[in-house]
C-alpha atoms as a PDB file:
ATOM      1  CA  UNK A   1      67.744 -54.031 276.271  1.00  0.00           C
ATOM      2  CA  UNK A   2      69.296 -50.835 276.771  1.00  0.00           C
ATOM      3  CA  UNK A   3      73.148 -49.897 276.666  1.00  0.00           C
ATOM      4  CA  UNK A   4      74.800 -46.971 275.951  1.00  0.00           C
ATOM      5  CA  UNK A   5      78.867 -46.238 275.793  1.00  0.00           C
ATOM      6  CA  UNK A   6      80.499 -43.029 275.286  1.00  0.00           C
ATOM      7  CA  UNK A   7      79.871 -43.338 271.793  1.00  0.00           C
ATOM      8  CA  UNK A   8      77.388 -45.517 270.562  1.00  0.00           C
ATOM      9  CA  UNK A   9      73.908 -45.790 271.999  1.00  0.00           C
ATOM     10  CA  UNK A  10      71.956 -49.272 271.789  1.00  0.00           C
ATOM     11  CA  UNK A  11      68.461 -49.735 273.221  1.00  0.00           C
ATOM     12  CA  UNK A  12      64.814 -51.405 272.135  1.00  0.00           C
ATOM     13  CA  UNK A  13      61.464 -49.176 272.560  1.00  0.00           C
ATOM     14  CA  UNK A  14      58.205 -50.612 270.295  1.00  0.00           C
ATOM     15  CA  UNK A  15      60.142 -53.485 268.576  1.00  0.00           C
ATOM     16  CA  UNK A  16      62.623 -50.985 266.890  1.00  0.00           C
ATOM     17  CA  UNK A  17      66.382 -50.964 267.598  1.00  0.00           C
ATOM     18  CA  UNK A  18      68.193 -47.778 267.563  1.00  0.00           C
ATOM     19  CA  UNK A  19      71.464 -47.606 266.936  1.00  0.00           C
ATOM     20  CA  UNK A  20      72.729 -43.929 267.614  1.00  0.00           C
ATOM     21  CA  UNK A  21      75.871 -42.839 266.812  1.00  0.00           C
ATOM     22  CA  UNK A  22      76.983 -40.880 269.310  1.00  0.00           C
ATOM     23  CA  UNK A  23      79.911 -38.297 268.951  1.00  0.00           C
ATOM     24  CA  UNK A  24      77.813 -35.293 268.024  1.00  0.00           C
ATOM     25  CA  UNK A  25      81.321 -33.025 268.533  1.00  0.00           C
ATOM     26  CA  UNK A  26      83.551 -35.329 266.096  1.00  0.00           C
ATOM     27  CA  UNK A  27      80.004 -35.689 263.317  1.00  0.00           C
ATOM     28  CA  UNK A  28      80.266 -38.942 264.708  1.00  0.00           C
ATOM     29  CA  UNK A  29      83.388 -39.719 263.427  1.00  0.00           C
ATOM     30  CA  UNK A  30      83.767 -43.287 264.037  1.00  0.00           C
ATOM     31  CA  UNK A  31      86.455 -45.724 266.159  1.00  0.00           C
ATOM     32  CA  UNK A  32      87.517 -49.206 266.203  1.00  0.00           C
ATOM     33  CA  UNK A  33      85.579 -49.209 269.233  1.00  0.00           C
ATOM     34  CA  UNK A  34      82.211 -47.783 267.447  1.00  0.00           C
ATOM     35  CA  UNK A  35      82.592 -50.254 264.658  1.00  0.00           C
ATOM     36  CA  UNK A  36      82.762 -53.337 267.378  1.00  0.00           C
ATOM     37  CA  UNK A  37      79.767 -51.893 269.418  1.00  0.00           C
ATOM     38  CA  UNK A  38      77.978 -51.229 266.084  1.00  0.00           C
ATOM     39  CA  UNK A  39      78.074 -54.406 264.546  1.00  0.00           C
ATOM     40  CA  UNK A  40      77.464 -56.280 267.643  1.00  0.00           C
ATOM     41  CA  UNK A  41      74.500 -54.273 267.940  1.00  0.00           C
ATOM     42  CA  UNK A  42      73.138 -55.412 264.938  1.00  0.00           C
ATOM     43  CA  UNK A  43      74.017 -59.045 265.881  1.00  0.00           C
ATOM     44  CA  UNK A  44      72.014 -58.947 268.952  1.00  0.00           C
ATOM     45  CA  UNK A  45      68.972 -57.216 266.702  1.00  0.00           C
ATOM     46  CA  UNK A  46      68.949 -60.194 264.726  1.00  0.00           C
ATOM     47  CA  UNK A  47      68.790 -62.745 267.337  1.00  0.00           C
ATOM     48  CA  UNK A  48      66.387 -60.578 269.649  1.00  0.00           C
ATOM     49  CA  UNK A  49      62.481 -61.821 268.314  1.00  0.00           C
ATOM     50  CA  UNK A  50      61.288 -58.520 270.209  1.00  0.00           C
ATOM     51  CA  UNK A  51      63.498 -56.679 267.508  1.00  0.00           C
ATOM     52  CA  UNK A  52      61.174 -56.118 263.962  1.00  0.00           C
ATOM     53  CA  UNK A  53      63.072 -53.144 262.415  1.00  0.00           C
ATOM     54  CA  UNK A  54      66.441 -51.918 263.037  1.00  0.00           C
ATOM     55  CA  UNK A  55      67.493 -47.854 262.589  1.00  0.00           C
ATOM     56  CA  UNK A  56      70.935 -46.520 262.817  1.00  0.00           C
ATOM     57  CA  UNK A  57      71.237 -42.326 263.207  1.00  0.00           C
ATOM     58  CA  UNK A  58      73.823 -40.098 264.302  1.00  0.00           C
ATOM     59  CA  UNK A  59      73.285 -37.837 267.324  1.00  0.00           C
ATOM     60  CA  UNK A  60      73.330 -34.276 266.548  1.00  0.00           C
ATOM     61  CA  UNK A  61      72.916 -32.740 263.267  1.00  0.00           C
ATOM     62  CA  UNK A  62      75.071 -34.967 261.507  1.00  0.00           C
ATOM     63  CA  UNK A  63      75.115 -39.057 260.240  1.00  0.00           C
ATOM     64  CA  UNK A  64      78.709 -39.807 260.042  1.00  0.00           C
ATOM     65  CA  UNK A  65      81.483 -38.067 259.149  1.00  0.00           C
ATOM     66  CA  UNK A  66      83.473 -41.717 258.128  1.00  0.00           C
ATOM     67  CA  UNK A  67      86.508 -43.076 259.955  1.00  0.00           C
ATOM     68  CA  UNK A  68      88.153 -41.013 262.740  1.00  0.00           C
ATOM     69  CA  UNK A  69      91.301 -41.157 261.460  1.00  0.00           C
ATOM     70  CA  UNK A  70      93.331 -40.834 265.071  1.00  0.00           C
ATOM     71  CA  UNK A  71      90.834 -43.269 266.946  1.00  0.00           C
ATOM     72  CA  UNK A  72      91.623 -46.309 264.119  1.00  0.00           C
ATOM     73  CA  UNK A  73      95.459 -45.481 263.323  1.00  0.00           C
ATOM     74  CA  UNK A  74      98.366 -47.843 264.008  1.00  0.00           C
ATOM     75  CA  UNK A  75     101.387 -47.820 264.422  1.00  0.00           C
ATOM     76  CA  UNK A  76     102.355 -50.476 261.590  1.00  0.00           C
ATOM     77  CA  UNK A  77     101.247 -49.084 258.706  1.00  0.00           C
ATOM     78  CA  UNK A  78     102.423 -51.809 256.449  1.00  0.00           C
ATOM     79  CA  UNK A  79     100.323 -53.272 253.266  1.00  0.00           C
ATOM     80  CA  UNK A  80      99.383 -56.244 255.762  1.00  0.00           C
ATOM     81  CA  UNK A  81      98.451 -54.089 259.093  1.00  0.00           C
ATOM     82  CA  UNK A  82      96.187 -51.849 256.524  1.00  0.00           C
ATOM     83  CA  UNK A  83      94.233 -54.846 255.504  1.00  0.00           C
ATOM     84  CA  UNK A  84      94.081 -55.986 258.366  1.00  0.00           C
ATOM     85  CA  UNK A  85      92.551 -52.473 259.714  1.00  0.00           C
ATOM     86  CA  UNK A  86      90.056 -52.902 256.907  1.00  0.00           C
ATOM     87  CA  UNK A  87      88.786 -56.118 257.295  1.00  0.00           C
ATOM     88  CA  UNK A  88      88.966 -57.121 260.817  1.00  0.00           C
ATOM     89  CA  UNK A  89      87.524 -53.725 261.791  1.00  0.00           C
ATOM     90  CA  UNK A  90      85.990 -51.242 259.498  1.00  0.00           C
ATOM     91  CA  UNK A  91      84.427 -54.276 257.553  1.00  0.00           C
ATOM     92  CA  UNK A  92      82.367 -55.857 260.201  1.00  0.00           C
ATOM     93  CA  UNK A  93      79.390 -53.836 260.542  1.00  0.00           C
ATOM     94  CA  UNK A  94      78.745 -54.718 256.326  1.00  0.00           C
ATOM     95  CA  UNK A  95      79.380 -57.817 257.239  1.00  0.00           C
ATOM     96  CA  UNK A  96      76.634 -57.976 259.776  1.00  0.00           C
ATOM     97  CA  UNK A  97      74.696 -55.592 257.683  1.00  0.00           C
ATOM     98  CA  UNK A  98      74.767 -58.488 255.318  1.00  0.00           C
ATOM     99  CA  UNK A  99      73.442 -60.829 257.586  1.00  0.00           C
ATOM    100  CA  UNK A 100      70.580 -58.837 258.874  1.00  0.00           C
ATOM    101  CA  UNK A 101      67.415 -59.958 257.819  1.00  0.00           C
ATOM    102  CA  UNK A 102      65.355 -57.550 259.173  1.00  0.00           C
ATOM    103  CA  UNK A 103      64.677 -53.875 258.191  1.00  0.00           C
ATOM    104  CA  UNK A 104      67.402 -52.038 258.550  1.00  0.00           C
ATOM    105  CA  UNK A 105      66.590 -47.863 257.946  1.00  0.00           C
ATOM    106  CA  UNK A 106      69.177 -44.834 257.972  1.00  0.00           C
ATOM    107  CA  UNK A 107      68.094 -42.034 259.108  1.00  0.00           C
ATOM    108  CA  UNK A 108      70.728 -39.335 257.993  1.00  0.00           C
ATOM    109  CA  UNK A 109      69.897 -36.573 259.927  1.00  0.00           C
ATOM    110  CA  UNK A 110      73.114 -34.307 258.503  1.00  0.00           C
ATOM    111  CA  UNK A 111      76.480 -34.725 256.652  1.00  0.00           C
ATOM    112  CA  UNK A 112      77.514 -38.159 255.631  1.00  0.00           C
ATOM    113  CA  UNK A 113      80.756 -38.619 254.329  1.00  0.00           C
ATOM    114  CA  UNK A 114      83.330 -41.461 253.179  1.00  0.00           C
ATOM    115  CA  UNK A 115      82.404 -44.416 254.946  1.00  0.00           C
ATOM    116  CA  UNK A 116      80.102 -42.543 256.862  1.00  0.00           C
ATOM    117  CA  UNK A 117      77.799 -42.243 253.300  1.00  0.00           C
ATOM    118  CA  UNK A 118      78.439 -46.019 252.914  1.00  0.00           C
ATOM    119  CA  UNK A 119      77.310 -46.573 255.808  1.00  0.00           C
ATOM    120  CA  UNK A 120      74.346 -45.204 254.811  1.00  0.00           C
ATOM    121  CA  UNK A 121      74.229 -46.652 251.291  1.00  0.00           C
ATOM    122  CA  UNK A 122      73.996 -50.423 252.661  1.00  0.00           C
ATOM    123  CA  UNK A 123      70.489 -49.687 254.384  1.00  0.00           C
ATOM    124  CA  UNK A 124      67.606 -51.042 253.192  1.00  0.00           C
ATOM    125  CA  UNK A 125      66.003 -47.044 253.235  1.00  0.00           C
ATOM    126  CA  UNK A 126      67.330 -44.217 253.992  1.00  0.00           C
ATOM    127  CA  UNK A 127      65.298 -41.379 255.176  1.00  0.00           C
ATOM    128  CA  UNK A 128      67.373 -37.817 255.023  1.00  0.00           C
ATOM    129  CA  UNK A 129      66.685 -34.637 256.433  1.00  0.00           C
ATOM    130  CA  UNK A 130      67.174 -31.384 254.339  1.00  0.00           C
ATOM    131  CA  UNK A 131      70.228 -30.155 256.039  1.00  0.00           C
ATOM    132  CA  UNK A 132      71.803 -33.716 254.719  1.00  0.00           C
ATOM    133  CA  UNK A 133      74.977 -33.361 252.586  1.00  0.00           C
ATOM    134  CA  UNK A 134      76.532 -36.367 251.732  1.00  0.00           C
ATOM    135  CA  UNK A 135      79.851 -37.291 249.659  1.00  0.00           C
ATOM    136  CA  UNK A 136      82.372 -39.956 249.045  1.00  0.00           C
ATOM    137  CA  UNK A 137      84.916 -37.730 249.797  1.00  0.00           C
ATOM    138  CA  UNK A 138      87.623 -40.749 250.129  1.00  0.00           C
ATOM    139  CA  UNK A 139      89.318 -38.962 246.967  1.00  0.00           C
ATOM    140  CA  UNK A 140      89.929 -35.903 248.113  1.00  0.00           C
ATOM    141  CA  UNK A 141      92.128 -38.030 250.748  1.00  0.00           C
ATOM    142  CA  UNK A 142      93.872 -39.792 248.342  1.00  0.00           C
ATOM    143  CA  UNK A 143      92.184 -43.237 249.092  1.00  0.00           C
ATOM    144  CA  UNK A 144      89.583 -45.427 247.041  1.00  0.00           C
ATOM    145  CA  UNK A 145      86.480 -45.839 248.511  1.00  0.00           C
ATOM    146  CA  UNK A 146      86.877 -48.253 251.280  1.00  0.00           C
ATOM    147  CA  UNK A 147      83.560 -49.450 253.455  1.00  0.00           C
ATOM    148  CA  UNK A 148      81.551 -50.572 250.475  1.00  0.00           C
ATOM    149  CA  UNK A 149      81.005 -47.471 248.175  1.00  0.00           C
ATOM    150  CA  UNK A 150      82.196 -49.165 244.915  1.00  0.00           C
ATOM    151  CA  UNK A 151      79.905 -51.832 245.618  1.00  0.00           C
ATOM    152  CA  UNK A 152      76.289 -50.264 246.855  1.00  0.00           C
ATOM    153  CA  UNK A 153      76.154 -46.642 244.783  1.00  0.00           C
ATOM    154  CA  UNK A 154      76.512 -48.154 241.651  1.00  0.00           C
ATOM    155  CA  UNK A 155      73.918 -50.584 242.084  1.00  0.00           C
ATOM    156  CA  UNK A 156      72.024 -47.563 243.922  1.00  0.00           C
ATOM    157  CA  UNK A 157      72.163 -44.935 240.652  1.00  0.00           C
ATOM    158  CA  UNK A 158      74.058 -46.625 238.365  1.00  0.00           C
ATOM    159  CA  UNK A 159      77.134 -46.888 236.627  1.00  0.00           C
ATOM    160  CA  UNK A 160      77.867 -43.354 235.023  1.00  0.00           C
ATOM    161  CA  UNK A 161      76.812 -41.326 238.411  1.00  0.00           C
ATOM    162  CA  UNK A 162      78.123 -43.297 240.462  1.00  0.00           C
ATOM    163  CA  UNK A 163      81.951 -42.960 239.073  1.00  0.00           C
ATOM    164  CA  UNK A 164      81.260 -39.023 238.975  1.00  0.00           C
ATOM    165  CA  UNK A 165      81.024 -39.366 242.476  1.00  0.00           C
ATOM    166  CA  UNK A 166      83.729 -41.183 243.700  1.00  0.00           C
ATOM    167  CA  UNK A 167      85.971 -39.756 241.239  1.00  0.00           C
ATOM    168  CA  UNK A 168      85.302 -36.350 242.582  1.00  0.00           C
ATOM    169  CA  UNK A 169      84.157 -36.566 246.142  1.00  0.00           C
ATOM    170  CA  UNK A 170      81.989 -34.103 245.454  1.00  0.00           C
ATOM    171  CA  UNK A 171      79.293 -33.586 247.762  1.00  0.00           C
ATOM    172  CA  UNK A 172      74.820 -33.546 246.653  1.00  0.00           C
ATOM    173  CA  UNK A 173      72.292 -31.664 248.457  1.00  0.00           C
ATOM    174  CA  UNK A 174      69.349 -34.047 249.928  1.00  0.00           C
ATOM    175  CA  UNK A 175      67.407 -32.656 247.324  1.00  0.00           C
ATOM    176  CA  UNK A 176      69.673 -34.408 244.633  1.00  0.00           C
ATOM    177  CA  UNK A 177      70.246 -37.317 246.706  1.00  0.00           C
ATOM    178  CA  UNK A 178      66.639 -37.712 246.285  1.00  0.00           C
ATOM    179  CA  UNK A 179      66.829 -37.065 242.273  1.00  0.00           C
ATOM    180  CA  UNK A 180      69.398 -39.550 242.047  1.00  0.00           C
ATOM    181  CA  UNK A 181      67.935 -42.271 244.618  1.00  0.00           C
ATOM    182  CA  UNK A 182      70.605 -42.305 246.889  1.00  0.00           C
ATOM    183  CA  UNK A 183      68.113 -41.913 249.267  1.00  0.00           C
ATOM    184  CA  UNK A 184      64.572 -42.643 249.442  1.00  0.00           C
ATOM    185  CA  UNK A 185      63.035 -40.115 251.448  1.00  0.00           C
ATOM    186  CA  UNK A 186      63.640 -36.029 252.082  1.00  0.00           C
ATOM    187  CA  UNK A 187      61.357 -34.066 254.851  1.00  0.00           C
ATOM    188  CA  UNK A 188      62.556 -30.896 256.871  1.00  0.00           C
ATOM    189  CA  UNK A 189      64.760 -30.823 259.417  1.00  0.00           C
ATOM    190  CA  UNK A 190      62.260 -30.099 262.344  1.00  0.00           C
ATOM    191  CA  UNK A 191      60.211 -32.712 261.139  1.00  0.00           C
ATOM    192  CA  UNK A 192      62.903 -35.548 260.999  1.00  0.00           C
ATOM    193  CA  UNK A 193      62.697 -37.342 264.091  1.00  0.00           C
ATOM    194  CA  UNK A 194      59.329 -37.916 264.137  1.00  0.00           C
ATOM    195  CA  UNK A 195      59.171 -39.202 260.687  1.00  0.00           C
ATOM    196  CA  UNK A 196      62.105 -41.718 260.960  1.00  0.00           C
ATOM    197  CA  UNK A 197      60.169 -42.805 264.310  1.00  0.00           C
ATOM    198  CA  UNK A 198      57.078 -43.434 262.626  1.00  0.00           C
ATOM    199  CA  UNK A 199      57.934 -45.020 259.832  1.00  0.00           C
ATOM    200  CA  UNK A 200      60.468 -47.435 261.618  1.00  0.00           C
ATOM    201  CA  UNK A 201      56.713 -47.781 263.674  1.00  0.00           C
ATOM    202  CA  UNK A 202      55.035 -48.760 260.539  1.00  0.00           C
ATOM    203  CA  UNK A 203      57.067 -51.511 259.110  1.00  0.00           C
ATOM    204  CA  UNK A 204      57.469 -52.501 262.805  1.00  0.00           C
ATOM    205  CA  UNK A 205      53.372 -53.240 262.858  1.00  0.00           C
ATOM    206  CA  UNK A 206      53.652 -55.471 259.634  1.00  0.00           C
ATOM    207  CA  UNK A 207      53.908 -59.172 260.110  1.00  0.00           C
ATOM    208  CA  UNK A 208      57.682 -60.081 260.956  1.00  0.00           C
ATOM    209  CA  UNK A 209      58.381 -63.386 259.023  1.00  0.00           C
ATOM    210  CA  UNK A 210      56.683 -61.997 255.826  1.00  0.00           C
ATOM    211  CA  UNK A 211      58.767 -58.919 256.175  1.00  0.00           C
ATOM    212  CA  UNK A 212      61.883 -60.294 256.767  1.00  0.00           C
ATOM    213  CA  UNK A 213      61.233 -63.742 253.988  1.00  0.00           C
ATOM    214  CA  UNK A 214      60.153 -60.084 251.503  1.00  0.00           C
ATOM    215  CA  UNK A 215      64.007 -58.676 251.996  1.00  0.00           C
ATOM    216  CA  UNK A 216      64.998 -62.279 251.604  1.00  0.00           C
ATOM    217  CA  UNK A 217      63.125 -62.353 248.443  1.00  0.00           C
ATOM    218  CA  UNK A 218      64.022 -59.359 247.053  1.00  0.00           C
ATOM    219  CA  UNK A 219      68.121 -59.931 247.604  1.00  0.00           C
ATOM    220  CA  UNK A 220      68.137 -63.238 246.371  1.00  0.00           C
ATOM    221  CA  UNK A 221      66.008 -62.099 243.121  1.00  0.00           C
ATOM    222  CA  UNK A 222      68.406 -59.432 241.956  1.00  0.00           C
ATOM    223  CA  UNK A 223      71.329 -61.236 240.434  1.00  0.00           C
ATOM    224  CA  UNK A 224      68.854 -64.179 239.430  1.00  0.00           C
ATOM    225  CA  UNK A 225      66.511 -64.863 237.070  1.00  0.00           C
ATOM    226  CA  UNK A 226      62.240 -64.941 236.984  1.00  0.00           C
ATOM    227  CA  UNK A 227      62.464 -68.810 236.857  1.00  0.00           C
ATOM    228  CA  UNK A 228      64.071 -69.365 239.907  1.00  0.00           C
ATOM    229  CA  UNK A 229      62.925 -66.357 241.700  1.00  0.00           C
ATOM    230  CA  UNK A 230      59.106 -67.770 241.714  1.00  0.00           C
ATOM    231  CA  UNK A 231      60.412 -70.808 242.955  1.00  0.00           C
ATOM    232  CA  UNK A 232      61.800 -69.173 245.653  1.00  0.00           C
ATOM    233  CA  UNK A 233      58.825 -66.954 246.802  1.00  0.00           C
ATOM    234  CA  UNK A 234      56.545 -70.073 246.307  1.00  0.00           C
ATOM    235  CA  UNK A 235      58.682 -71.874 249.063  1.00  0.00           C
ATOM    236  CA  UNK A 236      58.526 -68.302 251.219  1.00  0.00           C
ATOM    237  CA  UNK A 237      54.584 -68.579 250.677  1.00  0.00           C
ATOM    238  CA  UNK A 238      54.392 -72.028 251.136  1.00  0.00           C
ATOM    239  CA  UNK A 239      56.335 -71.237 255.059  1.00  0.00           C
ATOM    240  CA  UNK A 240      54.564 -67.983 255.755  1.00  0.00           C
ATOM    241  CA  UNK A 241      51.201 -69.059 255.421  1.00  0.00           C
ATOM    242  CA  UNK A 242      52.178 -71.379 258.424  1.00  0.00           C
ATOM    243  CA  UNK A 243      52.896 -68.464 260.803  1.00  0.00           C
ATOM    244  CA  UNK A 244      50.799 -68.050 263.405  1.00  0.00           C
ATOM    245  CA  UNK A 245      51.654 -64.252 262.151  1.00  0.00           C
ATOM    246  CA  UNK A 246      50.433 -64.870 259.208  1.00  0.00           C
ATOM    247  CA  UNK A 247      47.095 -66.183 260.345  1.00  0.00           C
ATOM    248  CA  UNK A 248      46.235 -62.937 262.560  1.00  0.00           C
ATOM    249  CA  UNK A 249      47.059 -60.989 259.554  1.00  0.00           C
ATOM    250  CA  UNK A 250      44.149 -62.955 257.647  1.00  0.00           C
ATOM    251  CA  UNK A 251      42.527 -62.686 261.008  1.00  0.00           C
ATOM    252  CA  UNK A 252      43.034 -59.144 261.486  1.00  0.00           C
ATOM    253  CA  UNK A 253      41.696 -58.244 257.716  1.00  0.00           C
ATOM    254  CA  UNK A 254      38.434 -59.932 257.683  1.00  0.00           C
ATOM    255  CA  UNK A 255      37.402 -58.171 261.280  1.00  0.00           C
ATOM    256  CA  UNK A 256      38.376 -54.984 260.120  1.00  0.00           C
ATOM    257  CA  UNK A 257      40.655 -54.519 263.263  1.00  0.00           C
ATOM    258  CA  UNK A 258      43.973 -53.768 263.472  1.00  0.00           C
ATOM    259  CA  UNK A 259      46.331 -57.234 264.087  1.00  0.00           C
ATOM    260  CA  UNK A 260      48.713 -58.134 267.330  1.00  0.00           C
ATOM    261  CA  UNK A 261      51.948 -60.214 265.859  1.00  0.00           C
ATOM    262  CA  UNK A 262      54.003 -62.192 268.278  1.00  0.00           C
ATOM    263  CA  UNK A 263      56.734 -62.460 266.034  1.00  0.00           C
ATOM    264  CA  UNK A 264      58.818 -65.672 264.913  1.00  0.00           C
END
């Protein structure tokens, strides 16, 4: 599968889906139109078995600049209409983040900012290069954090931090982002691509089911408790041992060779 519009890029290559932003000249700044390609994108990723991991970059030497203010304005600006804006449009790609159940990586390859960074905050990994700069930046515009922001950095780097940042809009360095864990990895900029491709490679290689049924476990585990957490992953262990994917792994290890998954 492989489309492309002006502004967002969509294809499949090696069981990865890219997702690449694509307004290099606006710091791919995004529309109404982005958003809808963007979560549909990851939509289709889900239901597509060739699809194992899922990666969403900007073009260029920047991530995403957050909402381009012209491409999403209306002309009813009322309480309603700006709800409206937020939910039926900026919202959806969270909302489809949230369904995901497969890997889903940033790779901020340069300045995120505003809902740009929380677009990068609801990853499961982020992977920056050392140009990065990223900030919250919705105060500086007199708004509250609007794509997420109050909900993942907190949770992200806690409490304390967190508030610093979106009370400020300040903007960190990659080198803090990686002090801080609001991202996970930091390598130089010449060396980004390749790194982002590789390890979107390496989780690709894994066995699907027990990937995805590990991010399942891991979600559901957070707000609960041990108790019902091992009675979850016994249930996961009891299905995954079923997969033929599974098997090959087992397969794979005892023939010291490397194993061939065919997915769900």
């Amino acid at each position: 599968m492989t489309t492309a519009t002006t502004t967002v890029d969509v294809h499949v290559e090696n069981h990865v889906g890219w997702i690449v932003l694509n307004r290099p000249d606006k710091k791919n700044s995004f529309t109404s139109d982005m958003l809808l390609r963007w979560s549909q994108a990851l939509r289709e990723f889900e239901a597509d078995d060739r699809v194992r991991v899922v990666v969403v970059r900007g073009a260029g030497d920047s991530f995403c600049a957050g909402a381009d203010i012209d491409g999403l304005a209306e002309a009813d600006r009322t309480p309603l209409a700006s709800r409206r804006l937020m939910t039926d449009h900026v919202h959806r790609v969270a909302r489809a983040v949230e369904d995901l159940t497969k890997p889903l990586i940033a790779g901020v390859n340069g300045v995120a900012v505003g809902a740009g960074m929380d677009m990068a905050l609801m990853c499961d990994y982020r992977i920056a290069a050392a140009r990065t700069r990223m900030s919250e930046g919705y105060i500086r515009v007199g708004l509250v954090p609007g794509d997420g922001g109050c909900y993942y950095l907190p949770r992200l780097i806690g409490v304390s931090k967190a508030l610093r940042l979106l009370w400020t809009g300040e903007f960190v360095s990659a080198a803090q982002a990686l002090e801080w864990g609001i991202v996970d990895e930091v390598c130089p900029d010449e060396e980004f691509d390749t790194r982002l491709a590789t390890f979107a490679a390496q989780l690709a290689a894994q066995p699907p089911v027990a990937v995805q049924l590990i991010k399942r476990a891991v979600h559901q585990a957070i707000p609960g408790d041990l108790r019902t957490a091992l009675d979850l992953i016994a249930s996961h262990q009891a299905v995954v041992q079923s997969t033929a994917d599974s098997q090959e792994a087992m397969a794979a290890f005892r023939e010291h060779r490397a194993p061939r998954f065919e997915g769900r």
